[in-house]
C-alpha atoms as a PDB file:
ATOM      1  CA  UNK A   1     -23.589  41.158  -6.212  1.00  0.00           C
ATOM      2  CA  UNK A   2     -22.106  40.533  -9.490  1.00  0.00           C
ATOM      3  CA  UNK A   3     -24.372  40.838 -12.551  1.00  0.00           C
ATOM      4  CA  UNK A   4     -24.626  38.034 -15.138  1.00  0.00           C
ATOM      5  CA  UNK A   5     -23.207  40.005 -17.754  1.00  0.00           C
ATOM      6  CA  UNK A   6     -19.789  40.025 -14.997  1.00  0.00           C
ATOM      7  CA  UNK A   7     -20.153  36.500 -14.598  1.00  0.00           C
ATOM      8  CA  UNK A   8     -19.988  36.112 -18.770  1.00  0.00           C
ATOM      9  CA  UNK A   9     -16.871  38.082 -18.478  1.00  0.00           C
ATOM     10  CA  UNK A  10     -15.186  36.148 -15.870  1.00  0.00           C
ATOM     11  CA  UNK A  11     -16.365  32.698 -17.653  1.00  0.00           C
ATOM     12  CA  UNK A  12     -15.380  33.685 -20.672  1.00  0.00           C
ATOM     13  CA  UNK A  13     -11.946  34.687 -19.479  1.00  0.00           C
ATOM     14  CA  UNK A  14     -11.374  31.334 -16.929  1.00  0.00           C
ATOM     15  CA  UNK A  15     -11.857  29.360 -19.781  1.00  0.00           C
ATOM     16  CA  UNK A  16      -9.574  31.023 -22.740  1.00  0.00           C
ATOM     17  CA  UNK A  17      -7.059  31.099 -19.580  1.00  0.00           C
ATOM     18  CA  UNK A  18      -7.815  27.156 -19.454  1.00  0.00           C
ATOM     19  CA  UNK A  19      -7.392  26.745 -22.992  1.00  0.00           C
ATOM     20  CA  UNK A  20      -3.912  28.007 -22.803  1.00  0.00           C
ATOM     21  CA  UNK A  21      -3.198  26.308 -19.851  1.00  0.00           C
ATOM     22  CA  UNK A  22      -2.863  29.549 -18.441  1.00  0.00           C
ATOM     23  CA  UNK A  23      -3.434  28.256 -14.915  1.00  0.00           C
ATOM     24  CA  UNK A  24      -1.954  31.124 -13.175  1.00  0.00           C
ATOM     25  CA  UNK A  25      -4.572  33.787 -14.901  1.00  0.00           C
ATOM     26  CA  UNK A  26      -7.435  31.036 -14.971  1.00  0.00           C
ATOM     27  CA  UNK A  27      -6.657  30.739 -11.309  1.00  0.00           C
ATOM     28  CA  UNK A  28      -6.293  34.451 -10.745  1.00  0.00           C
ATOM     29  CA  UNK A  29      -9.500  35.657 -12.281  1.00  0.00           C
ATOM     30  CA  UNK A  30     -11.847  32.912 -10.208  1.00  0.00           C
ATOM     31  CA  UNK A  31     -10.424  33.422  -7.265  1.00  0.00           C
ATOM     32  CA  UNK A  32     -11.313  36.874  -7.088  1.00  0.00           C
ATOM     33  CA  UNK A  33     -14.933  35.842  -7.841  1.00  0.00           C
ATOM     34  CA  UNK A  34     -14.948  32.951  -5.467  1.00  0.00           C
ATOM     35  CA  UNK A  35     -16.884  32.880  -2.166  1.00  0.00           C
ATOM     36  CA  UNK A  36     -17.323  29.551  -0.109  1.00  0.00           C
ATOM     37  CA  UNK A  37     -20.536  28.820   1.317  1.00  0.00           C
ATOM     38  CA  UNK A  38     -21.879  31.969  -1.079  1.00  0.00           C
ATOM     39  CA  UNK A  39     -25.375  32.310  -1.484  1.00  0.00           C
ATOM     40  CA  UNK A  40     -25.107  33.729  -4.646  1.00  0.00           C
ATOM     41  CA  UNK A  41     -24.526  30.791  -6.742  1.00  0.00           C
ATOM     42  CA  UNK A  42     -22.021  31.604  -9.207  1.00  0.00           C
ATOM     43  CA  UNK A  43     -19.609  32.787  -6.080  1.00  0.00           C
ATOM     44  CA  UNK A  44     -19.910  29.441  -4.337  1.00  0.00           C
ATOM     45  CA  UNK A  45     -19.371  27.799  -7.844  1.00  0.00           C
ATOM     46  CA  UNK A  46     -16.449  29.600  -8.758  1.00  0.00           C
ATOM     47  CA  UNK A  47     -14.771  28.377  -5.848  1.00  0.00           C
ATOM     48  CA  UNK A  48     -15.752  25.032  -6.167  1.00  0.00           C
ATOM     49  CA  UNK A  49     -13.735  25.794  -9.730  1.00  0.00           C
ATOM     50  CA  UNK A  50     -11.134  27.327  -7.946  1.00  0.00           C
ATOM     51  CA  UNK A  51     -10.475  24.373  -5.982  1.00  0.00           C
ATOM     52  CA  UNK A  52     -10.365  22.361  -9.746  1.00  0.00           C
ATOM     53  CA  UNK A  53      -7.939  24.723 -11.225  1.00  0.00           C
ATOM     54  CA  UNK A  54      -5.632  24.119  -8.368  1.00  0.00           C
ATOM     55  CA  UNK A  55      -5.037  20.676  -9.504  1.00  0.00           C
ATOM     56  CA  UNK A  56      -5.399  21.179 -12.918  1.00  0.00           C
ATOM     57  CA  UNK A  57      -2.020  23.507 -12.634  1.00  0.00           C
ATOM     58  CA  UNK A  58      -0.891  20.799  -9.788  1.00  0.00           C
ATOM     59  CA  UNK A  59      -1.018  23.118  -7.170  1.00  0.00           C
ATOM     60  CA  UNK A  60      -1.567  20.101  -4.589  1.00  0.00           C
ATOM     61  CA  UNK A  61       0.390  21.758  -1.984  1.00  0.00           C
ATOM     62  CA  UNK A  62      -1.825  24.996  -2.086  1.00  0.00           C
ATOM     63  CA  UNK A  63      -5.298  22.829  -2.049  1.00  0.00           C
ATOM     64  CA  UNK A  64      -3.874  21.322   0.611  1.00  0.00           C
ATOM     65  CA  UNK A  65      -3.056  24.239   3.197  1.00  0.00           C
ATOM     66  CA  UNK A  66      -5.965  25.571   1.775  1.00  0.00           C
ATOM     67  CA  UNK A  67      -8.032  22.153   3.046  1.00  0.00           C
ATOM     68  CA  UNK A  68      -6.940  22.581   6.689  1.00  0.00           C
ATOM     69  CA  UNK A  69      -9.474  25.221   6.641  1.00  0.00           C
ATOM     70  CA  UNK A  70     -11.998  24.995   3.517  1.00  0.00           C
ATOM     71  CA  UNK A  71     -14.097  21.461   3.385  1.00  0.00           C
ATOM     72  CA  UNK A  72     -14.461  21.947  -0.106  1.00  0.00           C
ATOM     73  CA  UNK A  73     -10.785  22.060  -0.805  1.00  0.00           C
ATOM     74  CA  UNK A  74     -10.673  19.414   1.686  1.00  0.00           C
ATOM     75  CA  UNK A  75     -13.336  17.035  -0.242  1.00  0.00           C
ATOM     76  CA  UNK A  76     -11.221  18.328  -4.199  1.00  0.00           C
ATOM     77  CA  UNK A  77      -8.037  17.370  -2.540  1.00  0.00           C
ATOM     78  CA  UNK A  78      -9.453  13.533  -1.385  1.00  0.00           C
ATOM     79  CA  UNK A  79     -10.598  13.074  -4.239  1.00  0.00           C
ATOM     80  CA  UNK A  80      -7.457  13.544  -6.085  1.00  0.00           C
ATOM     81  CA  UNK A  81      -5.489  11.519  -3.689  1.00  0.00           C
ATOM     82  CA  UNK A  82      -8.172   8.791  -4.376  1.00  0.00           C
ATOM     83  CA  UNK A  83      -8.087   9.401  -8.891  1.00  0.00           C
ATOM     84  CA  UNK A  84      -3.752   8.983  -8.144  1.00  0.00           C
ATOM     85  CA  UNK A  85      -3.841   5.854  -6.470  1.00  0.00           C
ATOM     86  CA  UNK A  86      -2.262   7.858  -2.956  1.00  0.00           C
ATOM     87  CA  UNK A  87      -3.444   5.145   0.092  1.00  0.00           C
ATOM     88  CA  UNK A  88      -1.053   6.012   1.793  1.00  0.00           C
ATOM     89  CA  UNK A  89      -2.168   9.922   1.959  1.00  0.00           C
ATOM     90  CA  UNK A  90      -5.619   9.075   2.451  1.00  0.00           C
ATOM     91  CA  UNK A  91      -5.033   6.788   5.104  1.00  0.00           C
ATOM     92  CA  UNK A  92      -2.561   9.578   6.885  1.00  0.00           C
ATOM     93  CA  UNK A  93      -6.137  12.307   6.389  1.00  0.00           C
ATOM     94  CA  UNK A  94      -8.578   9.519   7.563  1.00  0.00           C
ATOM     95  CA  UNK A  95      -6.638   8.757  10.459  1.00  0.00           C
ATOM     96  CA  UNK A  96      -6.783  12.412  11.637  1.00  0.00           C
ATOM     97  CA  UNK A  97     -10.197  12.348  11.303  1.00  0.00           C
ATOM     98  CA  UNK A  98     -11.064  13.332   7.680  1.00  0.00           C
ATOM     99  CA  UNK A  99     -14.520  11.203   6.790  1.00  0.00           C
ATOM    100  CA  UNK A 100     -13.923  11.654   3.019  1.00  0.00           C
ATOM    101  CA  UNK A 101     -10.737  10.886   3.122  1.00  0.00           C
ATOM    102  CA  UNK A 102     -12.005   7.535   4.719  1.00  0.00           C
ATOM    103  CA  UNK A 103     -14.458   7.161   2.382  1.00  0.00           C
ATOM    104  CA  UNK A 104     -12.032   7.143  -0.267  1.00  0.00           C
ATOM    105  CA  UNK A 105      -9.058   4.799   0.877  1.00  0.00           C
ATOM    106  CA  UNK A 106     -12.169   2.343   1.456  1.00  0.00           C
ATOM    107  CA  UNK A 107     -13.229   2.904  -2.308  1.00  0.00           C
ATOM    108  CA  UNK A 108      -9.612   2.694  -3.696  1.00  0.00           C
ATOM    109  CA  UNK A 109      -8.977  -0.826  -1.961  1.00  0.00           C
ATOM    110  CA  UNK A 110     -11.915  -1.978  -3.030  1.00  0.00           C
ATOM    111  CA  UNK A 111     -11.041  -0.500  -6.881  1.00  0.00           C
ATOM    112  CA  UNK A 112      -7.786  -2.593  -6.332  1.00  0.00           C
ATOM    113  CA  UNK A 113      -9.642  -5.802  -5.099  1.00  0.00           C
ATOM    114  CA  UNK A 114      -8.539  -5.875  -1.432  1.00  0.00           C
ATOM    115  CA  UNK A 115     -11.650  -6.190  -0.231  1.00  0.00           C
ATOM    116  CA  UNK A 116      -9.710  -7.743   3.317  1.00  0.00           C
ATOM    117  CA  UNK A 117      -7.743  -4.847   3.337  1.00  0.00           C
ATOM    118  CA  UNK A 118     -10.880  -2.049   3.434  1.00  0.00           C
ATOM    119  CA  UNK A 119     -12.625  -4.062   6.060  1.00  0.00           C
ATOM    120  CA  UNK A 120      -9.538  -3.654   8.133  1.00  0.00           C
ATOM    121  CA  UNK A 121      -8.859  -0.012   7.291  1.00  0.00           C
ATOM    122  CA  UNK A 122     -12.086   0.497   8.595  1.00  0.00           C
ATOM    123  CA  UNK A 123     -12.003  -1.700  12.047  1.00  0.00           C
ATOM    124  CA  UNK A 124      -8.521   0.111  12.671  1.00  0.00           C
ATOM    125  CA  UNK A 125      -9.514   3.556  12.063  1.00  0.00           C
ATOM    126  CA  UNK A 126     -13.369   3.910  12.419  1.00  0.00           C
ATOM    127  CA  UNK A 127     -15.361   0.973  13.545  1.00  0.00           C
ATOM    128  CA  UNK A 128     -18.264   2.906  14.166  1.00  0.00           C
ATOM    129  CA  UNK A 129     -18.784   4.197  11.166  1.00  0.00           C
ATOM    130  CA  UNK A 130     -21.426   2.335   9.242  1.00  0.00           C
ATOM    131  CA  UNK A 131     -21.023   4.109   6.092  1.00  0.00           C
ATOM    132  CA  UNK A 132     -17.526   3.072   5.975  1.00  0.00           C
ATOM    133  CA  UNK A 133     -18.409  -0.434   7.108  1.00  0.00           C
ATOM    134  CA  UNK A 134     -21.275  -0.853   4.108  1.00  0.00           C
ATOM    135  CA  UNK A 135     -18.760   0.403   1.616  1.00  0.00           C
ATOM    136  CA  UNK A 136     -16.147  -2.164   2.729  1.00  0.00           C
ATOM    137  CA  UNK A 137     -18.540  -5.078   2.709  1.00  0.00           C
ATOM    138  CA  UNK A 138     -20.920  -3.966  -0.483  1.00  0.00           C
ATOM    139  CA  UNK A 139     -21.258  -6.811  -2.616  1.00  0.00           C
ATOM    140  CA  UNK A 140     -19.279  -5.510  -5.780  1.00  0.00           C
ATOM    141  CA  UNK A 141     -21.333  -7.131  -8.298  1.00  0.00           C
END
């Protein structure tokens, strides 16, 4: 287990890296500090960082291999389909089964005003799911 003085180092150094835009060496210094599902704390953060530094250096193909495996990278990589505008990616992940991803397209259509259009994303790729159902038919206002 890493003390806190290691994770002052490792801060410290991710974010003059960041500064920079020194992706590569932010990215290289939190990845070897990063544990998923980590119960020490500042593991499983770091690789919930990891996953953000990955599209901060627009690494979208790595978070992406990397979310056929990792739910976290799954979850960073839906929603940066969903902050680009990228239906027709989220529709391709919800359709093979990916809730977020789902969750998302549903959010973006409604963003856009196609309120007809989320209701039907929903009937044609998960009627059952009443989450995705409420979020299609929540009164914006």
């Amino acid at each position: 287990m890493k003390s806190s003085h290691d994770w002052n180092v490792i801060h410290d150094a991710v974010r003059a890296a960041e500064s920079r835009s020194d992706w590569g060496a932010a990215i290289s210094v939190v990845s070897a500090a990063a544990r998923c599902r980590s119960a020490d704390a500042d593991m499983h953060n770091a690789h919930l960082w990891h996953m953000d530094l990955l599209v901060k250096a627009e690494l979208i193909d790595e978070l992406a291999m990397l979310a056929r495996a990792d739910v976290h990278a799954r979850r960073r990589l839906d929603r940066f389909l969903y902050e680009n505008g990228c239906d027709g990616d989220l529709r391709q992940r919800a359709q093979r089964g990916d809730k977020a991803a789902l969750y998302y397209l549903v959010k973006l259509l409604r963003r856009r005003g196609e309120q007809i259009a989320a209701q039907q994303v929903v009937d044609e790729i998960d009627p059952a799911d009443q989450y995705a159902l409420e979020l299609a038919t929540r009164d914006s206002s």
